[in-house]
C-alpha atoms as a PDB file:
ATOM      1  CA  UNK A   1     143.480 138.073 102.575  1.00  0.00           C
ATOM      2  CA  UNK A   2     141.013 137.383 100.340  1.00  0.00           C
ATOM      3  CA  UNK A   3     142.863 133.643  99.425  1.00  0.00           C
ATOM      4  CA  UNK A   4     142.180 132.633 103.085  1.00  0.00           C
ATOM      5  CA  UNK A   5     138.874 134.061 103.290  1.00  0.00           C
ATOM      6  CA  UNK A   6     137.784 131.778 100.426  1.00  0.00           C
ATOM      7  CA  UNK A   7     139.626 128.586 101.869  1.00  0.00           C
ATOM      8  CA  UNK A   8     137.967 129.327 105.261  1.00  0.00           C
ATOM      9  CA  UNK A   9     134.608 130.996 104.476  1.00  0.00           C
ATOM     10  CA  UNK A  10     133.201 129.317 101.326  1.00  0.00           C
ATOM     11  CA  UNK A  11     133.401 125.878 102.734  1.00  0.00           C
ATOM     12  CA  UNK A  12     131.276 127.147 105.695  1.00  0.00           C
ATOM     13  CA  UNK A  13     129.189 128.867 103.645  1.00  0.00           C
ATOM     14  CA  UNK A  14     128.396 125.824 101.715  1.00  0.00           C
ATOM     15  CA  UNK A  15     127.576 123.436 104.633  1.00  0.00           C
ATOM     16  CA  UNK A  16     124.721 126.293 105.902  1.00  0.00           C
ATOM     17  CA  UNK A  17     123.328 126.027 102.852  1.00  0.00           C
ATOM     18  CA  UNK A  18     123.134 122.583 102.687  1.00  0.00           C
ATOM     19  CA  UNK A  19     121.497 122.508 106.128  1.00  0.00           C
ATOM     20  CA  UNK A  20     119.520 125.345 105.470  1.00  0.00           C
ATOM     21  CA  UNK A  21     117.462 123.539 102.098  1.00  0.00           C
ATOM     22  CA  UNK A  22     117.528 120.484 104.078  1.00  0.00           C
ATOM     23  CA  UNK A  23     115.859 122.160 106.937  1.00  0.00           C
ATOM     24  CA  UNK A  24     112.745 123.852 104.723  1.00  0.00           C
ATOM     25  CA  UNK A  25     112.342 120.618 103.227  1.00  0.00           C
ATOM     26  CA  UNK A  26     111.612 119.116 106.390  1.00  0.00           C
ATOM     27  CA  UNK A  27     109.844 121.619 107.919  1.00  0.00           C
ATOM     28  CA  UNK A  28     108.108 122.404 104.112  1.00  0.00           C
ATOM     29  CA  UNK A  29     106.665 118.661 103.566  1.00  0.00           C
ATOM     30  CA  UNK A  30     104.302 118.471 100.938  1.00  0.00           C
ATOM     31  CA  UNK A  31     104.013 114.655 100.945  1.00  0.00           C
ATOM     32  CA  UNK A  32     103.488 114.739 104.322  1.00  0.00           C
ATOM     33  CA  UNK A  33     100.553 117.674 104.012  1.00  0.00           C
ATOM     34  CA  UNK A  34      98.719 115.982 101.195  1.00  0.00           C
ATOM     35  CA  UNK A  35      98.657 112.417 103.576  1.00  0.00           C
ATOM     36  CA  UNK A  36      97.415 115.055 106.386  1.00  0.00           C
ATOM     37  CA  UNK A  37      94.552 116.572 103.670  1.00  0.00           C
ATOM     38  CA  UNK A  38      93.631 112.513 102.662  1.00  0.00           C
ATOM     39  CA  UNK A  39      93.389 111.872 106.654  1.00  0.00           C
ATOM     40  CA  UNK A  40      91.336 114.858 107.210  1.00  0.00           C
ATOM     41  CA  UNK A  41      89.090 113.822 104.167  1.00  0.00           C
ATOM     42  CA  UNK A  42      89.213 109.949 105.424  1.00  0.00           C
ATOM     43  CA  UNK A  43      87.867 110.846 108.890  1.00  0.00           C
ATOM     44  CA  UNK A  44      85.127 113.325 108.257  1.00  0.00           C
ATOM     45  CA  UNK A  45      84.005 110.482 105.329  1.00  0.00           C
ATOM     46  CA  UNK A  46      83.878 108.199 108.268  1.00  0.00           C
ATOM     47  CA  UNK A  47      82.318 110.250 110.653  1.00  0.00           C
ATOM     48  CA  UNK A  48      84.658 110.402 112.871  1.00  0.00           C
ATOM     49  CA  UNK A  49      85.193 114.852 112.240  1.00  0.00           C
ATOM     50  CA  UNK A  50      82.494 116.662 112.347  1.00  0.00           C
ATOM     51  CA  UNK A  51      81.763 118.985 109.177  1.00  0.00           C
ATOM     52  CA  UNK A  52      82.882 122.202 110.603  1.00  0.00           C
ATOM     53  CA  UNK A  53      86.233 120.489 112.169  1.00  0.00           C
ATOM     54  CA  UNK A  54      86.894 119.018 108.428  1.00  0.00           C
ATOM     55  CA  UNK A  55      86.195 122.303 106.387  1.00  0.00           C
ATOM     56  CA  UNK A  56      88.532 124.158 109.133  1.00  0.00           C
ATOM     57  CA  UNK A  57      91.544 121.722 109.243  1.00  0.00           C
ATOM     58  CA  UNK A  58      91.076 121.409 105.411  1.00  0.00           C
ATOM     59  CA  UNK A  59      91.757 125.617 105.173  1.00  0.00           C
ATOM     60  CA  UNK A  60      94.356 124.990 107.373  1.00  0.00           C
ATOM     61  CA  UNK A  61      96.151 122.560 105.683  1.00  0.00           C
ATOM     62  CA  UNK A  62      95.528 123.737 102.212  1.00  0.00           C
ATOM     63  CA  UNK A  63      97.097 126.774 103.096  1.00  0.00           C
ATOM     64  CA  UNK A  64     100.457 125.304 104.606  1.00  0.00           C
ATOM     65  CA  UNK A  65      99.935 123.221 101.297  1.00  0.00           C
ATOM     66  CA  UNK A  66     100.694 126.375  99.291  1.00  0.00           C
ATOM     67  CA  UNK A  67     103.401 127.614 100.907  1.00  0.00           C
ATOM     68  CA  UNK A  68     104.941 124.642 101.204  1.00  0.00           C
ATOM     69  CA  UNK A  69     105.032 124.249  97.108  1.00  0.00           C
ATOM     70  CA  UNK A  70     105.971 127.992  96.494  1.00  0.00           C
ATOM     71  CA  UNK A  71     108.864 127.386  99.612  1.00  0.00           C
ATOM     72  CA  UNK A  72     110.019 123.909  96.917  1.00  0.00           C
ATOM     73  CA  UNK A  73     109.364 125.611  93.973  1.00  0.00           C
ATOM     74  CA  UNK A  74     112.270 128.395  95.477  1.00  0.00           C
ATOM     75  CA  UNK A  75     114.368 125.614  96.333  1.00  0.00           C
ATOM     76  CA  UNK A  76     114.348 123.642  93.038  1.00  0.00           C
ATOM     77  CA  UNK A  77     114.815 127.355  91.243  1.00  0.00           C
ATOM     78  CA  UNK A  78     117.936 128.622  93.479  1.00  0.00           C
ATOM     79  CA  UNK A  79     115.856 131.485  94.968  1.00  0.00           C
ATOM     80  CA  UNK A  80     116.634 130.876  98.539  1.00  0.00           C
ATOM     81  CA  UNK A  81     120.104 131.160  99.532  1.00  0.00           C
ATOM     82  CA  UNK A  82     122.025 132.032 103.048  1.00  0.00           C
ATOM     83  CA  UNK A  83     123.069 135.387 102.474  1.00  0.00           C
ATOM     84  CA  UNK A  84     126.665 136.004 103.355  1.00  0.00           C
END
Protein backbone atom coordinates (compact mmCIF):
# COMPACT_ATOMS: atom_id res chain seq x y z
CA UNK A 1 0.00 0.00 0.00
CA UNK A 2 2.44 2.22 0.83
CA UNK A 3 4.48 1.37 -2.83
CA UNK A 4 1.40 2.81 -4.66
CA UNK A 5 0.86 5.59 -2.42
CA UNK A 6 4.37 6.86 -3.25
CA UNK A 7 4.01 6.19 -7.14
CA UNK A 8 0.63 8.04 -7.01
CA UNK A 9 0.95 10.66 -4.23
CA UNK A 10 4.53 12.02 -4.34
CA UNK A 11 4.36 12.98 -7.93
CA UNK A 12 1.23 15.06 -7.04
CA UNK A 13 2.67 16.28 -4.22
CA UNK A 14 5.54 17.61 -6.12
CA UNK A 15 3.62 19.46 -8.92
CA UNK A 16 1.59 21.56 -5.86
CA UNK A 17 4.60 22.53 -4.73
CA UNK A 18 5.92 23.65 -7.72
CA UNK A 19 2.78 25.70 -8.35
CA UNK A 20 2.52 26.71 -4.98
CA UNK A 21 6.39 28.69 -4.94
CA UNK A 22 5.55 29.75 -8.32
CA UNK A 23 2.36 31.27 -7.18
CA UNK A 24 4.00 33.46 -4.01
CA UNK A 25 6.51 34.53 -6.34
CA UNK A 26 4.07 36.08 -8.44
CA UNK A 27 1.86 37.28 -6.12
CA UNK A 28 5.25 38.18 -3.70
CA UNK A 29 7.08 40.51 -6.46
CA UNK A 30 9.72 42.44 -5.10
CA UNK A 31 11.00 43.78 -8.45
CA UNK A 32 7.82 44.72 -9.25
CA UNK A 33 7.24 46.66 -5.61
CA UNK A 34 10.54 48.48 -5.70
CA UNK A 35 9.50 49.86 -9.62
CA UNK A 36 6.02 50.70 -7.73
CA UNK A 37 8.18 52.62 -4.65
CA UNK A 38 10.53 54.48 -7.71
CA UNK A 39 7.00 55.44 -9.44
CA UNK A 40 5.56 56.65 -6.29
CA UNK A 41 8.86 58.64 -5.60
CA UNK A 42 8.97 59.78 -9.51
CA UNK A 43 5.46 61.29 -9.36
CA UNK A 44 5.34 63.12 -6.09
CA UNK A 45 9.09 64.57 -7.40
CA UNK A 46 7.10 65.73 -10.32
CA UNK A 47 4.23 66.98 -8.73
CA UNK A 48 2.00 65.02 -9.99
CA UNK A 49 1.07 63.19 -5.96
CA UNK A 50 0.47 65.27 -3.53
CA UNK A 51 2.71 64.88 -0.24
CA UNK A 52 0.24 63.13 1.87
CA UNK A 53 -0.79 60.63 -1.18
CA UNK A 54 3.19 59.89 -1.56
CA UNK A 55 4.04 59.36 2.24
CA UNK A 56 0.74 57.01 2.35
CA UNK A 57 1.33 54.83 -0.80
CA UNK A 58 5.06 54.83 0.24
CA UNK A 59 3.84 52.98 3.89
CA UNK A 60 1.88 50.99 1.85
CA UNK A 61 4.21 49.72 -0.37
CA UNK A 62 7.11 49.50 1.95
CA UNK A 63 5.19 47.30 3.93
CA UNK A 64 4.13 44.72 1.11
CA UNK A 65 7.96 45.33 0.41
CA UNK A 66 8.76 43.45 3.64
CA UNK A 67 6.71 40.76 3.42
CA UNK A 68 7.37 40.16 0.18
CA UNK A 69 11.35 39.61 1.06
CA UNK A 70 10.63 37.60 4.33
CA UNK A 71 7.79 35.45 1.94
CA UNK A 72 11.44 34.94 -0.72
CA UNK A 73 13.67 34.68 1.92
CA UNK A 74 11.20 31.36 3.07
CA UNK A 75 11.24 30.25 -0.34
CA UNK A 76 15.01 30.36 -1.10
CA UNK A 77 15.43 28.63 2.65
CA UNK A 78 12.77 25.63 2.15
CA UNK A 79 10.50 27.02 4.91
CA UNK A 80 7.31 26.95 3.02
CA UNK A 81 6.14 23.71 1.90
CA UNK A 82 2.46 22.14 1.01
CA UNK A 83 1.83 20.13 3.89
CA UNK A 84 0.65 16.67 3.07
Amino acid sequence: MFILDDLLFRPFVGIVDTLHTMALSEIYDVDALEDELKENQLLYELGERSETEYQERKAELEEELEIARDVHERLTSGRVEVKS
